[in-house]
PDB file of N, CA and C in Angstrom:
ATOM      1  N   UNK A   1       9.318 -37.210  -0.793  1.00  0.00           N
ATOM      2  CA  UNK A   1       8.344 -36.780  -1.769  1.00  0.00           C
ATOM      3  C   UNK A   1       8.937 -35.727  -2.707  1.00  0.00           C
ATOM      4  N   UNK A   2       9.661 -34.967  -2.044  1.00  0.00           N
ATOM      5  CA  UNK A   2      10.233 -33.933  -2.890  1.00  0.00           C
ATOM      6  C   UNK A   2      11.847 -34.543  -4.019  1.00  0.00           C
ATOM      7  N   UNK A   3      12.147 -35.428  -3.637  1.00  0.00           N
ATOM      8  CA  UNK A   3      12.712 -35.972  -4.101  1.00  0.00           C
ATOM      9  C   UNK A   3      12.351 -36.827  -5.627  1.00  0.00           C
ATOM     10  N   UNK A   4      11.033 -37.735  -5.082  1.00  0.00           N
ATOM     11  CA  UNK A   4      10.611 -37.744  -6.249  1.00  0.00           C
ATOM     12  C   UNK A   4      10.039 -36.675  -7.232  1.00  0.00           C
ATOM     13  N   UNK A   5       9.802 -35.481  -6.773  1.00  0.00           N
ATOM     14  CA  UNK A   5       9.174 -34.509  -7.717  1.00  0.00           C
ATOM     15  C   UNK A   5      10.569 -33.992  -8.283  1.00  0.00           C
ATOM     16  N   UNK A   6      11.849 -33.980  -7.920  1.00  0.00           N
ATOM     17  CA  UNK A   6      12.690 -33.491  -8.410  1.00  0.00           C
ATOM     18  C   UNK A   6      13.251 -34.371  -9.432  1.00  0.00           C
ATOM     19  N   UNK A   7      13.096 -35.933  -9.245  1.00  0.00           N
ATOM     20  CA  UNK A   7      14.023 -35.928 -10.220  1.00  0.00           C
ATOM     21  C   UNK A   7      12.704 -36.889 -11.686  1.00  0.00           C
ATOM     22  N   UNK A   8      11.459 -36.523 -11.501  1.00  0.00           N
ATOM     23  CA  UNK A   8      10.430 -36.297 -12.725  1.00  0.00           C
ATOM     24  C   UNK A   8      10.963 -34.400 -13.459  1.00  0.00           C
ATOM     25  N   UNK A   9      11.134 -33.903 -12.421  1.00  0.00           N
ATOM     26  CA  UNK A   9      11.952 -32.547 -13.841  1.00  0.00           C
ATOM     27  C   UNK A   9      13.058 -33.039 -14.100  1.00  0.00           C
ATOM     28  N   UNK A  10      14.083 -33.612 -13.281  1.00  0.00           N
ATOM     29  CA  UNK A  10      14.738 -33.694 -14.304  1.00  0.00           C
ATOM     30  C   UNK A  10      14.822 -34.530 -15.180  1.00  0.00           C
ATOM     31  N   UNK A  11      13.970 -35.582 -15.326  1.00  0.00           N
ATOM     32  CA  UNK A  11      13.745 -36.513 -16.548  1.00  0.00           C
ATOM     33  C   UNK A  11      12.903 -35.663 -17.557  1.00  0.00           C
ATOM     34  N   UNK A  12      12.078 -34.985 -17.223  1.00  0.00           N
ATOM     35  CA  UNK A  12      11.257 -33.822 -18.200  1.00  0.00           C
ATOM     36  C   UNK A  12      12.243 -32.762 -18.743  1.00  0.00           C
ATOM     37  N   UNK A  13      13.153 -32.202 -17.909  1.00  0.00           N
ATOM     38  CA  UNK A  13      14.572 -31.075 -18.863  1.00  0.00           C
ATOM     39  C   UNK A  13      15.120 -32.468 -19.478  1.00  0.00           C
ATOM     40  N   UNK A  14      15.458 -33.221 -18.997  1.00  0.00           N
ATOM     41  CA  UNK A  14      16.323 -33.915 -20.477  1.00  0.00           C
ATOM     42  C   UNK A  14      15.639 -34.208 -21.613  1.00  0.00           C
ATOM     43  N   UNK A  15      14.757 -34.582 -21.661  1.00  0.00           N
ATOM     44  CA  UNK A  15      13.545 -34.812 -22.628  1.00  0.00           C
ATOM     45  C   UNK A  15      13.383 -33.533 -23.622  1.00  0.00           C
ATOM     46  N   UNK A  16      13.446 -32.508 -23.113  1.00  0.00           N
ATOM     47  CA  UNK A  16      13.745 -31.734 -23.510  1.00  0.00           C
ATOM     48  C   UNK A  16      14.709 -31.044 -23.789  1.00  0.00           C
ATOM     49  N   UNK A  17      15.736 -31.561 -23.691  1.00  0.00           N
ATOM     50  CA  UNK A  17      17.129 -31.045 -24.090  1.00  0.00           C
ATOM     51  C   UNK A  17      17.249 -32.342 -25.201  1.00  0.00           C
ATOM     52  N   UNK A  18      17.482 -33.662 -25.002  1.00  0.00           N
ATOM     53  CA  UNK A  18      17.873 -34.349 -25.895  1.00  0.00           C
ATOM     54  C   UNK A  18      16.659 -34.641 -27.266  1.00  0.00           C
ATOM     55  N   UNK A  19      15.692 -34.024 -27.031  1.00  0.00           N
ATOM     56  CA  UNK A  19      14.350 -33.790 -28.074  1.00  0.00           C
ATOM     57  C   UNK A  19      14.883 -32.951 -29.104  1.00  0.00           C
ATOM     58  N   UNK A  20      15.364 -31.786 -28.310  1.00  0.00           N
ATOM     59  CA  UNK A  20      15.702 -30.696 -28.832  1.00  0.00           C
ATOM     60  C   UNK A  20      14.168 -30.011 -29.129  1.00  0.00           C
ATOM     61  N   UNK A  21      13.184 -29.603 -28.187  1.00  0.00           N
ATOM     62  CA  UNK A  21      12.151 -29.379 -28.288  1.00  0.00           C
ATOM     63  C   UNK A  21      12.230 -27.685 -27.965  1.00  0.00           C
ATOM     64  N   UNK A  22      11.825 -26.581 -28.680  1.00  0.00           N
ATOM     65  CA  UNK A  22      11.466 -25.260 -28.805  1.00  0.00           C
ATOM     66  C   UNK A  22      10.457 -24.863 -27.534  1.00  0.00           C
ATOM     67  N   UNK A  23      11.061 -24.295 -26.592  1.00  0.00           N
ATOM     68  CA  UNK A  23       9.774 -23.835 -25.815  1.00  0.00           C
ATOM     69  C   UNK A  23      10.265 -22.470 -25.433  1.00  0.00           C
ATOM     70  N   UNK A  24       9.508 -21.885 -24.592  1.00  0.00           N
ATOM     71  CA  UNK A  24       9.753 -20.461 -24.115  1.00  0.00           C
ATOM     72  C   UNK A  24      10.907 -20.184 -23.480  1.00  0.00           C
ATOM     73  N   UNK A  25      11.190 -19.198 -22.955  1.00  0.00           N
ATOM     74  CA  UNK A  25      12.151 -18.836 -22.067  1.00  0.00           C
ATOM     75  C   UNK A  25      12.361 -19.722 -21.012  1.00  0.00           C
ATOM     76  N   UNK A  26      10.677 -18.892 -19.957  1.00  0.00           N
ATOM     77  CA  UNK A  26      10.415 -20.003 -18.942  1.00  0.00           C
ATOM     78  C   UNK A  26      10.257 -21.283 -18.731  1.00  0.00           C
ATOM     79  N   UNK A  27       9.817 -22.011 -19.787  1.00  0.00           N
ATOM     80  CA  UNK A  27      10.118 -23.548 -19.678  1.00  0.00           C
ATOM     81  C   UNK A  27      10.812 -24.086 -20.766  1.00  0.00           C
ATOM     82  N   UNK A  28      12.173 -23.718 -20.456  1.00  0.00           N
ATOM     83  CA  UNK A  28      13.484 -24.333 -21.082  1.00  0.00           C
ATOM     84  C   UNK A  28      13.945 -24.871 -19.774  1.00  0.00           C
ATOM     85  N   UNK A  29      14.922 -26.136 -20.545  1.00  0.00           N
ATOM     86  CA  UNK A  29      15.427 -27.162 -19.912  1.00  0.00           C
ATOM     87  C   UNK A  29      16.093 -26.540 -18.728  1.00  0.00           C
ATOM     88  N   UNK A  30      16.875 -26.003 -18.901  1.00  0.00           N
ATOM     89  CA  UNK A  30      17.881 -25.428 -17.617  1.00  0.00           C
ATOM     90  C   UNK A  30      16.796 -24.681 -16.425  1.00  0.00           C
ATOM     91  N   UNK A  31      15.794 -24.073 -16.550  1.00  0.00           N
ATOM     92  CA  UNK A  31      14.998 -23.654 -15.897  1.00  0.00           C
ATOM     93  C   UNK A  31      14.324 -24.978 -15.223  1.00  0.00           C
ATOM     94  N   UNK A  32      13.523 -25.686 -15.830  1.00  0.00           N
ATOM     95  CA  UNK A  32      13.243 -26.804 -15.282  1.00  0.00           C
ATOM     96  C   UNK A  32      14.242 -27.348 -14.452  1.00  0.00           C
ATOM     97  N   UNK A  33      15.366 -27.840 -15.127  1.00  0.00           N
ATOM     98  CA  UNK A  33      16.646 -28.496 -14.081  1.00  0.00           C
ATOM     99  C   UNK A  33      16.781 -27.374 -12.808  1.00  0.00           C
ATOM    100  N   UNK A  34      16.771 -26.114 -12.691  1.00  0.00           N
ATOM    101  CA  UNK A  34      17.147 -25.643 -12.014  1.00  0.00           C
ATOM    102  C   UNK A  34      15.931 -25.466 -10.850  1.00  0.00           C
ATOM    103  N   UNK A  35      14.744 -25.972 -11.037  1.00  0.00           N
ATOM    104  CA  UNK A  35      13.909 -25.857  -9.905  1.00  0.00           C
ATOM    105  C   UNK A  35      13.751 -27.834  -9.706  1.00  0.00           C
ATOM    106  N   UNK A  36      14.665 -28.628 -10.481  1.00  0.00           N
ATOM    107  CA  UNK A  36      14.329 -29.916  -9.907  1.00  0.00           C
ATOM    108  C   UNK A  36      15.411 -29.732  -8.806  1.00  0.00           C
ATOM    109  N   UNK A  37      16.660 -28.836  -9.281  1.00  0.00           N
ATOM    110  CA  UNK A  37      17.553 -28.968  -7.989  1.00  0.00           C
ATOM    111  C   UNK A  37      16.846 -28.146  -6.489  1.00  0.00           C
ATOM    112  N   UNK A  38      16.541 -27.243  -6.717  1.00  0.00           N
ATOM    113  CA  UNK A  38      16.053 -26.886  -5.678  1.00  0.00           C
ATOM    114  C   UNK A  38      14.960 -27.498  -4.980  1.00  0.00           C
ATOM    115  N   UNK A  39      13.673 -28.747  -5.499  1.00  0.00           N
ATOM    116  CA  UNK A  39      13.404 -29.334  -4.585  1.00  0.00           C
ATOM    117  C   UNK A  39      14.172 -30.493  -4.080  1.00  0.00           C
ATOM    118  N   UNK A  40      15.250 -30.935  -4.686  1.00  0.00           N
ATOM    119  CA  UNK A  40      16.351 -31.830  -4.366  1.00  0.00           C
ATOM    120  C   UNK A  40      16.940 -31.027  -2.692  1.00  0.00           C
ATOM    121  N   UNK A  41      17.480 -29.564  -3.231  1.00  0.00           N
ATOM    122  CA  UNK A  41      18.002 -28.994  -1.867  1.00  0.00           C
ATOM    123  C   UNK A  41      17.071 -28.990  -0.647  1.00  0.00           C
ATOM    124  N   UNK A  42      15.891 -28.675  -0.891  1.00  0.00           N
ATOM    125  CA  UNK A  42      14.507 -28.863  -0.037  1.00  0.00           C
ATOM    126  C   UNK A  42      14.451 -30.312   0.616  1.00  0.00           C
ATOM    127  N   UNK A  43      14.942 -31.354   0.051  1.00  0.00           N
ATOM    128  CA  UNK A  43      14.554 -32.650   0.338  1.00  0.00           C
ATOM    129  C   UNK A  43      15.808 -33.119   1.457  1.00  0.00           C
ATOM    130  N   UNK A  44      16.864 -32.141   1.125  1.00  0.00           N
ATOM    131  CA  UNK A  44      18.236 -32.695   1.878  1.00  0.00           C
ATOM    132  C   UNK A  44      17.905 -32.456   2.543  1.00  0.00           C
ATOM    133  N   UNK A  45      17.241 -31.102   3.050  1.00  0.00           N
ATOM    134  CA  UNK A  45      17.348 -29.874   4.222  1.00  0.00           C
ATOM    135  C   UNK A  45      16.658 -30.541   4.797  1.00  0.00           C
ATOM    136  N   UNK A  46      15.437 -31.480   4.452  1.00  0.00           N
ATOM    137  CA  UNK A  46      14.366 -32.189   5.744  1.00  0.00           C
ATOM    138  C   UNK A  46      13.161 -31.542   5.877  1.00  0.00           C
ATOM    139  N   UNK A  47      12.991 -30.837   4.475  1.00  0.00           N
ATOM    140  CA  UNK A  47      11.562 -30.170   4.612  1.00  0.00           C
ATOM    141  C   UNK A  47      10.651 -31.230   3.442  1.00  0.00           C
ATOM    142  N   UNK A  48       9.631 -31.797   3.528  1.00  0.00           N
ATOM    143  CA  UNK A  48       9.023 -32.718   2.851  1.00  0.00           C
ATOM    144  C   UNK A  48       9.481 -33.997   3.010  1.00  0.00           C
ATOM    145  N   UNK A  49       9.577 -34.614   3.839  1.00  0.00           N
ATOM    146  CA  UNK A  49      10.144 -35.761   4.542  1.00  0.00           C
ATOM    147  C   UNK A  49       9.072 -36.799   4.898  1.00  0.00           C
ATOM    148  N   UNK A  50       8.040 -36.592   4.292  1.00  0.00           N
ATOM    149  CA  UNK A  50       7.074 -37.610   4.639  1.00  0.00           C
ATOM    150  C   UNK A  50       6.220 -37.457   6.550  1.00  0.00           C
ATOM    151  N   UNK A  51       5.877 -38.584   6.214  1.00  0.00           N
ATOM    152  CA  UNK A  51       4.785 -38.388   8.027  1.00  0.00           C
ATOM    153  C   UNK A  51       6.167 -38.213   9.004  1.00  0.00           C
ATOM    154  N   UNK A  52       5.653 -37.642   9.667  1.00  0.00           N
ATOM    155  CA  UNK A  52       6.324 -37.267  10.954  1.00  0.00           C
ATOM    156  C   UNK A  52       5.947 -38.440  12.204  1.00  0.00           C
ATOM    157  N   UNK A  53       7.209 -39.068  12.494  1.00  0.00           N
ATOM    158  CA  UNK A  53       7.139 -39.792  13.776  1.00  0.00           C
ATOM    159  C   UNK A  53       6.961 -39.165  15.377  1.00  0.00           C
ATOM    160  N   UNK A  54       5.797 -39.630  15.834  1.00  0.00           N
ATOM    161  CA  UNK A  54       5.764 -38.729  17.225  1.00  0.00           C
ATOM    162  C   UNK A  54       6.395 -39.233  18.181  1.00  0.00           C
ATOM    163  N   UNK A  55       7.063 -39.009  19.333  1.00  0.00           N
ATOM    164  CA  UNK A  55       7.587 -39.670  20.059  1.00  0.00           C
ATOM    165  C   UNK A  55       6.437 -39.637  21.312  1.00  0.00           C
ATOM    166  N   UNK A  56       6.604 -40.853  22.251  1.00  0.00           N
ATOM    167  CA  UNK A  56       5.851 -41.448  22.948  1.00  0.00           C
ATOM    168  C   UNK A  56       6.337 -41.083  23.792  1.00  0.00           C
TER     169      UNK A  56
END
């Protein structure tokens, strides 16, 4: 899940980088990219991994 939320920013920072679209500080491209990587790192680590299998 987090995976997909990461890489909708980063299709949203490029969009905004190759737009060349004016926004604030806080939501400039590299900011965006830089919190799609971190739910990317979140997703490696095994946190948001979907349902949990119980063992029997």
């Amino acid at each position: 899940m987090l995976a997909i939320a990461a890489a909708v920013l980063f299709f949203i920072s490029f969009l905004i980088n190759a737009a060349d679209i004016t926004t604030n500080d806080v939501f400039s491209s590299v900011n965006v990219m830089l919190i799609g990587l971190g739910l990317l790192a979140l997703h490696v680590a095994g946190i948001g991994h979907g349902r949990r299998v119980g063992r029997r």
